[in-house]
Protein backbone atom coordinates (compact mmCIF):
# COMPACT_ATOMS: atom_id res chain seq x y z
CA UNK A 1 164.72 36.62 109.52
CA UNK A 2 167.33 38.55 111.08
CA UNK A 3 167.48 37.85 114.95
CA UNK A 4 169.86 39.94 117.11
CA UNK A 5 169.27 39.19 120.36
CA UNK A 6 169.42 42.49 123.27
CA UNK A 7 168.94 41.60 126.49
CA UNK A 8 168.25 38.39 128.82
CA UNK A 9 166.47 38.05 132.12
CA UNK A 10 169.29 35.90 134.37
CA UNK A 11 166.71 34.85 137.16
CA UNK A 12 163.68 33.38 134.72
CA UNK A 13 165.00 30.32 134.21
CA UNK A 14 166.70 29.84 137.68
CA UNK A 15 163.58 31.04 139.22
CA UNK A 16 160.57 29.26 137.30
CA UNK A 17 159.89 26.49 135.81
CA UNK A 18 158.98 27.51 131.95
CA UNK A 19 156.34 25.47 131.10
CA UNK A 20 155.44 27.69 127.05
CA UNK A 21 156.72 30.44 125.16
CA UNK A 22 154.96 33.11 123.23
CA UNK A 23 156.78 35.96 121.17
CA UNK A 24 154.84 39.45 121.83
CA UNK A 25 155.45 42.73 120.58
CA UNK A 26 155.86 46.11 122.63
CA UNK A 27 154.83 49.54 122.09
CA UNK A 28 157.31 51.94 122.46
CA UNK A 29 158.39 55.06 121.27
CA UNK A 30 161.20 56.86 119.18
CA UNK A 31 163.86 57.56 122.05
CA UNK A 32 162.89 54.17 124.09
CA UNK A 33 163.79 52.62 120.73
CA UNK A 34 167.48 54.21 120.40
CA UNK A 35 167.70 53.46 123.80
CA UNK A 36 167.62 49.54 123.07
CA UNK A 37 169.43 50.16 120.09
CA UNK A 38 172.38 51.12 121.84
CA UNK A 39 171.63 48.02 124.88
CA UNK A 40 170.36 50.01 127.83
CA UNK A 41 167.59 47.71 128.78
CA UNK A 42 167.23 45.74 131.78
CA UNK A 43 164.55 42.37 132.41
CA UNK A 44 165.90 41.45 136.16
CA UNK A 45 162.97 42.55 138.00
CA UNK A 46 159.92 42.85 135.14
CA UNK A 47 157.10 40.82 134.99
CA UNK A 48 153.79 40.65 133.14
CA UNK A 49 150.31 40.41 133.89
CA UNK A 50 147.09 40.96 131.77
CA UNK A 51 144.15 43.35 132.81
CA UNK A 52 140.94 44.67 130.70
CA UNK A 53 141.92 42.41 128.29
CA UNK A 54 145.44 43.06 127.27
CA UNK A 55 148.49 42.35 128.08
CA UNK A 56 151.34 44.67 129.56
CA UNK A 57 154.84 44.53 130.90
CA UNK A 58 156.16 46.11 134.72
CA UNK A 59 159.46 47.26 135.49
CA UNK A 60 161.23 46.99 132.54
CA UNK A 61 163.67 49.08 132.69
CA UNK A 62 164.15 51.41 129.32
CA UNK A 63 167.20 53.89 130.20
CA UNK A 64 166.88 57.38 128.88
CA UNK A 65 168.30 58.18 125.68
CA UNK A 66 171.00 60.63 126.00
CA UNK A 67 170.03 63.18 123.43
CA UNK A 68 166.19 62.60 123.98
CA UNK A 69 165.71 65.82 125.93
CA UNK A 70 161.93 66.73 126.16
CA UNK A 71 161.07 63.21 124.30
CA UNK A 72 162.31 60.90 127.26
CA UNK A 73 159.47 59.21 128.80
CA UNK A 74 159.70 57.40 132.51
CA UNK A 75 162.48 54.61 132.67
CA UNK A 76 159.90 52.06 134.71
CA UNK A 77 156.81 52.85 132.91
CA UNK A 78 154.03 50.64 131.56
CA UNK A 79 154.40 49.48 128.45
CA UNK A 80 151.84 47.00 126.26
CA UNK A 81 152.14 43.97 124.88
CA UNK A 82 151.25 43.74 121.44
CA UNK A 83 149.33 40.31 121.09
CA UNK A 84 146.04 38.86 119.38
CA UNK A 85 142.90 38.42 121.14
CA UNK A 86 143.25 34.76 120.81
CA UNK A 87 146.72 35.14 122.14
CA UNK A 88 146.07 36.69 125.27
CA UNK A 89 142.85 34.24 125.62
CA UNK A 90 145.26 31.42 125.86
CA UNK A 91 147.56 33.10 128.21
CA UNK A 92 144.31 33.94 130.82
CA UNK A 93 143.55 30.61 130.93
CA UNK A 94 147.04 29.26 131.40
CA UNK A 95 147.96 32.07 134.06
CA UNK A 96 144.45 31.81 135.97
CA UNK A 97 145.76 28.40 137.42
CA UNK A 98 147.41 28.39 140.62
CA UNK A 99 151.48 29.22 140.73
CA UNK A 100 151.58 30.01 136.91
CA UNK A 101 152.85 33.74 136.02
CA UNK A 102 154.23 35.72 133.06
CA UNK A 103 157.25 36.00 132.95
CA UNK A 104 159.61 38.21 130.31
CA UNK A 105 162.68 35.77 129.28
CA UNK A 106 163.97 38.02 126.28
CA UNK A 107 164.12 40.81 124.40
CA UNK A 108 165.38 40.78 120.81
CA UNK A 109 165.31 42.21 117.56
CA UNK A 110 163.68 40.10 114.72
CA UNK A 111 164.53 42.24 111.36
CA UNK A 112 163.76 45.90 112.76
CA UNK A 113 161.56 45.25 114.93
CA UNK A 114 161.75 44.81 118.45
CA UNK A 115 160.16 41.78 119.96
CA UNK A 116 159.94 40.12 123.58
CA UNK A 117 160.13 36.61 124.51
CA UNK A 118 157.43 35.71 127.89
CA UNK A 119 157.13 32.47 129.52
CA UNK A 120 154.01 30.96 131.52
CA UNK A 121 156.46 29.53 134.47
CA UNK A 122 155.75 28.08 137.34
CA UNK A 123 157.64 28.76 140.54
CA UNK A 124 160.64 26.53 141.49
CA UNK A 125 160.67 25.68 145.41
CA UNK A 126 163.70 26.25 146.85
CA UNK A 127 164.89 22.34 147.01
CA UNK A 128 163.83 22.54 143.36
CA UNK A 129 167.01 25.37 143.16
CA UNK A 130 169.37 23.58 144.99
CA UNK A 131 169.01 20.35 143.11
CA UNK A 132 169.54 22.26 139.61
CA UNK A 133 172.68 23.90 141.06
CA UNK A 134 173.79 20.29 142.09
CA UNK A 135 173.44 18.87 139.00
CA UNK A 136 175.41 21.77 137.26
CA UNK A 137 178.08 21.69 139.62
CA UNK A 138 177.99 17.82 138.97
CA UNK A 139 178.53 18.18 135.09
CA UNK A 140 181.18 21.00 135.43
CA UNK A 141 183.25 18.42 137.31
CA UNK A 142 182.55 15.79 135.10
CA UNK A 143 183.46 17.79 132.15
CA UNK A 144 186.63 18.84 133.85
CA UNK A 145 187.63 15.20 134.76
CA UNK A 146 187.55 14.12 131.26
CA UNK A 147 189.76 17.11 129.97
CA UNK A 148 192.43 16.59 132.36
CA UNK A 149 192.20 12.36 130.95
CA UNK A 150 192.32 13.46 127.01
């Protein structure tokens, strides 16, 4: 299948620790979906939790289509996840444990329709940040050492 990918969420990986991945679609509607189709979506501060039984997504932010007039829904609102009951079993279970949370790492397109990417992560501590950013900055110089050589 086709997979054209829309937007990424730049602190999920710097921020947790993703432990599994499950692909999950999203209700939306007509002008939310021109809206992605032209890139106006943002993951940075979303998250998302389950409750009653099903599974929904928080502050992602969906901007208004510019010729949606009367159509336009809210920019922040709720939106659910579209996932099977065995799905969102597994997911309980996984997020019930201490420090675990949903987290959305993706959104893409796979053939017309839109899908999003969540992650059970687990929270990095902050000497768990500074040793990743070590390591990069490690690797960039190591990289650059053997470029100048060649």
């Amino acid at each position: 299948m086709n997979i054209k990918l829309i937007a990424k969420n730049p602190i999920a990986k710097h921020n947790y620790n993703i432990i599994d991945t499950i692909e999950a679609g999203i209700e939306l509607t007509g002008t939310e979906i021109k809206s992605i189709r032209s890139g106006k979506v943002n993951l940075k501060d979303s998250y998302a939790n389950i409750h009653n039984g099903e599974a929904f997504i928080y502050s992602m932010h969906i901007s208004p289509y510019d010729h949606g007039n009367i159509y336009n829904k809210d920019p922040l609102r709720t939106r659910k996840l579209l996932l099977h009951k065995n799905e969102i079993n597994k997911l309980i279970g996984q997020v019930k444990q201490k420090g675990y949370a949903l987290i959305p790492i993706s959104l893409y397109f796979r053939g017309s329709l839109v899908k999003l990417e969540l992650g059970i992560g687990k929270g990095k501590k902050l000497y768990d940040k500074r040793e990743e950013m070590a390591k990069k900055d490690a690797n960039l110089y190591i990289q650059r050492q053997l470029r100048g050589k060649i």
